[in-house]
C-alpha atoms as a PDB file:
ATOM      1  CA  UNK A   1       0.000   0.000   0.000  1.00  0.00           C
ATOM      2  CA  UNK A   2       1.675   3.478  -1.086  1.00  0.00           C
ATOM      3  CA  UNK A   3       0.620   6.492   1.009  1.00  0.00           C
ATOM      4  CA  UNK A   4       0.585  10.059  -0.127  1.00  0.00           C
ATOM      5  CA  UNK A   5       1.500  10.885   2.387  1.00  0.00           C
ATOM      6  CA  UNK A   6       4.875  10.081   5.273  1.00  0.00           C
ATOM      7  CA  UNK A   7       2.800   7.743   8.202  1.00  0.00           C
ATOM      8  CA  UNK A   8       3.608   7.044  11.852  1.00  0.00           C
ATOM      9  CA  UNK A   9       1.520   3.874  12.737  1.00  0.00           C
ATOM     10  CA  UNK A  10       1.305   2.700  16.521  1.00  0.00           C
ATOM     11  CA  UNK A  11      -1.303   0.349  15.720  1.00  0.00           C
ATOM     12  CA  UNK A  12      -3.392  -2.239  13.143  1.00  0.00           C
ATOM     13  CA  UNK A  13      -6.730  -2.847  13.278  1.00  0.00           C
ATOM     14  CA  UNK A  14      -7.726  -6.625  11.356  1.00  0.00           C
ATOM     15  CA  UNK A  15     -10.509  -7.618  11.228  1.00  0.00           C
ATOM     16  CA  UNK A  16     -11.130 -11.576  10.050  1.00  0.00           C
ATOM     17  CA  UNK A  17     -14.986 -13.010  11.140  1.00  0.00           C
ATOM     18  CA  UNK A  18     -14.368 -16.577  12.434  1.00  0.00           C
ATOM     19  CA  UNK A  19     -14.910 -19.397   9.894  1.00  0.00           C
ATOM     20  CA  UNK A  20     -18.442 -21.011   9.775  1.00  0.00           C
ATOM     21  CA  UNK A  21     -19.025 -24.509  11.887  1.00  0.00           C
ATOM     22  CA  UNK A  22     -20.053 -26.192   9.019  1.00  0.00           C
ATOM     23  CA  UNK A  23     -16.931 -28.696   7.628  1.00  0.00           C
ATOM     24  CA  UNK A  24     -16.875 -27.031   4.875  1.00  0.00           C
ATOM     25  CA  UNK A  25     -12.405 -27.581   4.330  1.00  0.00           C
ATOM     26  CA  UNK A  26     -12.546 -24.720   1.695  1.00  0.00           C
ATOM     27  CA  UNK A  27     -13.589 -22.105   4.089  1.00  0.00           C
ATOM     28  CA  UNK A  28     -11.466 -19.250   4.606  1.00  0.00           C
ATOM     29  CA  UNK A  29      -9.648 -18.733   7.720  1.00  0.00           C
ATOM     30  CA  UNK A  30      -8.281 -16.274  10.289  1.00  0.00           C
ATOM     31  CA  UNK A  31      -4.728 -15.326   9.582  1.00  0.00           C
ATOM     32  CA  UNK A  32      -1.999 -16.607  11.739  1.00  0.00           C
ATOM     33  CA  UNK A  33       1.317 -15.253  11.192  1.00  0.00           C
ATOM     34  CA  UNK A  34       1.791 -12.205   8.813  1.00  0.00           C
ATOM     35  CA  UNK A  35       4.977 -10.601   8.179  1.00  0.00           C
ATOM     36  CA  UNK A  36       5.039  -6.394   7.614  1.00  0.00           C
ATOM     37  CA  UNK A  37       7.380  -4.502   5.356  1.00  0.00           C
ATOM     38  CA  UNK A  38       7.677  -0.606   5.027  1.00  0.00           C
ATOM     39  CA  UNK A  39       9.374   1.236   2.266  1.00  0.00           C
ATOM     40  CA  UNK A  40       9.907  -0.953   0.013  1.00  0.00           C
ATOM     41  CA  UNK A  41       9.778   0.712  -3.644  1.00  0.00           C
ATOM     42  CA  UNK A  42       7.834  -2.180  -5.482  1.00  0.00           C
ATOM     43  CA  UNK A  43       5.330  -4.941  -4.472  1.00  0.00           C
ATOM     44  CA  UNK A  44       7.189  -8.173  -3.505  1.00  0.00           C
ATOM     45  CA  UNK A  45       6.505 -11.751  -4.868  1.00  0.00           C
ATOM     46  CA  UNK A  46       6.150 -14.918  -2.548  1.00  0.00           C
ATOM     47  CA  UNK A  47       9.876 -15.826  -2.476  1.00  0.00           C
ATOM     48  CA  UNK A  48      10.842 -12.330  -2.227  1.00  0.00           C
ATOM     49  CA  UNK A  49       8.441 -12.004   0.848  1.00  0.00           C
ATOM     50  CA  UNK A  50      10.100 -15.208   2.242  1.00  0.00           C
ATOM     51  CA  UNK A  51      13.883 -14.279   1.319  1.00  0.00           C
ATOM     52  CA  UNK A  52      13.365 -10.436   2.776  1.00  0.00           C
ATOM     53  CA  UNK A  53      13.738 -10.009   7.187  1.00  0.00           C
ATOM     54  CA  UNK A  54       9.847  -8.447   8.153  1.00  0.00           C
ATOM     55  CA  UNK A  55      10.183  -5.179   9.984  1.00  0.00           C
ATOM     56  CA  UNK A  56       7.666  -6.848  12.257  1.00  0.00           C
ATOM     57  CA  UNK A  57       6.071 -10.224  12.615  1.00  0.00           C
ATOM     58  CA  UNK A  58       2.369 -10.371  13.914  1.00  0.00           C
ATOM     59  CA  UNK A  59       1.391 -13.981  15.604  1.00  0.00           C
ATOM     60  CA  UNK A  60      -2.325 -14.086  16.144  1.00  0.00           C
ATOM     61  CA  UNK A  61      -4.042 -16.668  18.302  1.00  0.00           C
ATOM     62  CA  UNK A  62      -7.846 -17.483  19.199  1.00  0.00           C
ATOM     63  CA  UNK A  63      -7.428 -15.024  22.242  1.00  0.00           C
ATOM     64  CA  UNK A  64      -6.289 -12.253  20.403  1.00  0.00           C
ATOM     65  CA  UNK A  65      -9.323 -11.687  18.429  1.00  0.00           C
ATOM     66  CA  UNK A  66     -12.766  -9.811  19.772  1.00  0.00           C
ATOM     67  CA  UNK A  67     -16.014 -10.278  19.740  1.00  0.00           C
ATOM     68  CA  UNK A  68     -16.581  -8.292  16.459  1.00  0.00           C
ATOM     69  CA  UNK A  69     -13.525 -10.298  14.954  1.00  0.00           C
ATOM     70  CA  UNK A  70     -11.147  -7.658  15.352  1.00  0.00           C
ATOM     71  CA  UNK A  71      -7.600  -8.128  16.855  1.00  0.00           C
ATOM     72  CA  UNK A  72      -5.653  -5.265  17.740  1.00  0.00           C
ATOM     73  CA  UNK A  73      -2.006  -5.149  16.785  1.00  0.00           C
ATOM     74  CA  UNK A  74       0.543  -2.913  18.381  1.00  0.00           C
ATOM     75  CA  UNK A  75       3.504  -1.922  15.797  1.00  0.00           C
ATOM     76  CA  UNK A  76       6.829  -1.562  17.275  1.00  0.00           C
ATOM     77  CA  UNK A  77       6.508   2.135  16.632  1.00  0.00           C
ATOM     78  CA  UNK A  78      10.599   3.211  16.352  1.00  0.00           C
ATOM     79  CA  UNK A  79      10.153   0.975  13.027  1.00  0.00           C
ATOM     80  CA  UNK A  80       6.879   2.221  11.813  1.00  0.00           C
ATOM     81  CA  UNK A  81       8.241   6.089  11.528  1.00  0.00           C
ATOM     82  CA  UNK A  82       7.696   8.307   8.635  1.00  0.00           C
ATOM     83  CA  UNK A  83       6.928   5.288   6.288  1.00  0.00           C
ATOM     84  CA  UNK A  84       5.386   5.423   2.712  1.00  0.00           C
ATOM     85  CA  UNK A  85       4.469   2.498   2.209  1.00  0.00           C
ATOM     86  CA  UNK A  86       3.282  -1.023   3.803  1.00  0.00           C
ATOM     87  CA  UNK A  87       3.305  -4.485   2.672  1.00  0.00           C
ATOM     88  CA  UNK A  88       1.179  -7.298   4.321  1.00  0.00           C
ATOM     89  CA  UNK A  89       1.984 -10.625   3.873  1.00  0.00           C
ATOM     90  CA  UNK A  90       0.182 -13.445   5.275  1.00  0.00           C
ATOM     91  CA  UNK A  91       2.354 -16.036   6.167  1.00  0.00           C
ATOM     92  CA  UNK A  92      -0.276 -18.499   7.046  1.00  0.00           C
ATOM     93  CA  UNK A  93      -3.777 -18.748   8.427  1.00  0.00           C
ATOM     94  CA  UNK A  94      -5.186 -20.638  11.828  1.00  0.00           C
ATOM     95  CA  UNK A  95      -6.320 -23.875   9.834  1.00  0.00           C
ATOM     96  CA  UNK A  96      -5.092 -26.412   7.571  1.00  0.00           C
ATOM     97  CA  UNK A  97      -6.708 -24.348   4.798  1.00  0.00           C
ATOM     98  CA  UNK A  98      -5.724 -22.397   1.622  1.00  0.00           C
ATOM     99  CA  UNK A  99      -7.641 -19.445   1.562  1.00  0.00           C
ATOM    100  CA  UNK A 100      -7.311 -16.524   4.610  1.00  0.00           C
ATOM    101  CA  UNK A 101     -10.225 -14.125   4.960  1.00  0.00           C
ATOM    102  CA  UNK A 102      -9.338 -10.382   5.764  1.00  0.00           C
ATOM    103  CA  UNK A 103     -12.199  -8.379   6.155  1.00  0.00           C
ATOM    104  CA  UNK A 104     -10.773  -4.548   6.880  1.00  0.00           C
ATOM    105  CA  UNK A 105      -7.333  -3.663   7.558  1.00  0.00           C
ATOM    106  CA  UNK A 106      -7.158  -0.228   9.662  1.00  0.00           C
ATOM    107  CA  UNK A 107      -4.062   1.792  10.255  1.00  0.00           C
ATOM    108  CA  UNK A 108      -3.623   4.025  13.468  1.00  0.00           C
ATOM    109  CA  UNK A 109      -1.530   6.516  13.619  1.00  0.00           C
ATOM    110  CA  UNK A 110      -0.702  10.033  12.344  1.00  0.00           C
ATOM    111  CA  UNK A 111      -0.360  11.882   8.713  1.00  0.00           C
ATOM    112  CA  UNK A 112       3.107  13.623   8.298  1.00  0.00           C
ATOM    113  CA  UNK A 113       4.055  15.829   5.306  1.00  0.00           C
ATOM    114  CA  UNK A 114       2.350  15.162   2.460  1.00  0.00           C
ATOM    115  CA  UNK A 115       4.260  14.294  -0.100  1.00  0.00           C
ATOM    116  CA  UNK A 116       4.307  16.026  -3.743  1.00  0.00           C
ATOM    117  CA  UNK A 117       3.106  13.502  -6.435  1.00  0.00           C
ATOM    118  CA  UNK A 118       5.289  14.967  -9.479  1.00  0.00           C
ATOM    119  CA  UNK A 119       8.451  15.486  -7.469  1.00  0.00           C
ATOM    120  CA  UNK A 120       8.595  11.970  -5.892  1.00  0.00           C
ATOM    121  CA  UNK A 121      12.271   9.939  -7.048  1.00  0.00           C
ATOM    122  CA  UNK A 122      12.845   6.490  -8.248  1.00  0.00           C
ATOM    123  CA  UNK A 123      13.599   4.711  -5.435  1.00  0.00           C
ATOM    124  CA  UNK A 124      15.954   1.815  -5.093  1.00  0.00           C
ATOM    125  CA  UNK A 125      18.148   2.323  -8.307  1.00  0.00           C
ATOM    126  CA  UNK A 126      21.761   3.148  -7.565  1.00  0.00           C
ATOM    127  CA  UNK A 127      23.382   6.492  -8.544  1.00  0.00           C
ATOM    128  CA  UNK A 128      25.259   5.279 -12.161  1.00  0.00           C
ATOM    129  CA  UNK A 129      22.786   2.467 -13.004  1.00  0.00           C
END
């Protein structure tokens, strides 16, 4: 997710409603383990997701979650300073299932600067390139 503007996040919000009781094996699930990564200047695949060290690593377990199917996640906030931009990754979900279910994702925190659209830089490429 790029943001327009610099972010400091304290805190996520996820929300993931609990998986019917029928059997159904094909039903989403709640996610488990998802890694986080700021700044980073381009989406990343699977293997880069797995290759790359998270800024932070979220663990979720049945107790974590509310009633309303929210768990609240504090962010180690010295890492999650003036950032402009956030990657997810679900690792895995609570189940032996494929599928995850994410309902809303909500980011606390405060705006910075915002930043100006036609004077942003290429980032990552080395000087001489």
């Amino acid at each position: 997710m790029p943001f327009q503007a610099m972010l400091k996040l304290h805190t996520l919000h996820i929300t993931s409603l609990p998986p019917s009781d029928d059997d159904d094996e094909d039903a989403p699930m709640r996610p488990r383990t998802i890694h986080l990564y700021t700044n980073k200047p381009h989406n990343l695949d699977f293997a880069e997701a797995d290759d790359t060290p998270p800024t932070q690593v979220i663990e979720l377990s049945e107790k974590d979650w509310n009633a309303s199917g929210t768990a609240n996640v504090s962010l180690r906030y010295v890492k999650f300073q003036n950032i402009t931009s956030l990657v997810l990754y679900v690792v895995n979900g609570d189940g032996d299932g494929d599928k995850v279910r994410l309902d809303r994702v909500r980011l606390v925190g405060d705006s910075g600067e915002k930043r100006e659209m036609g004077k942003l830089e290429k980032i990552g490429d080395e000087p001489g390139e």
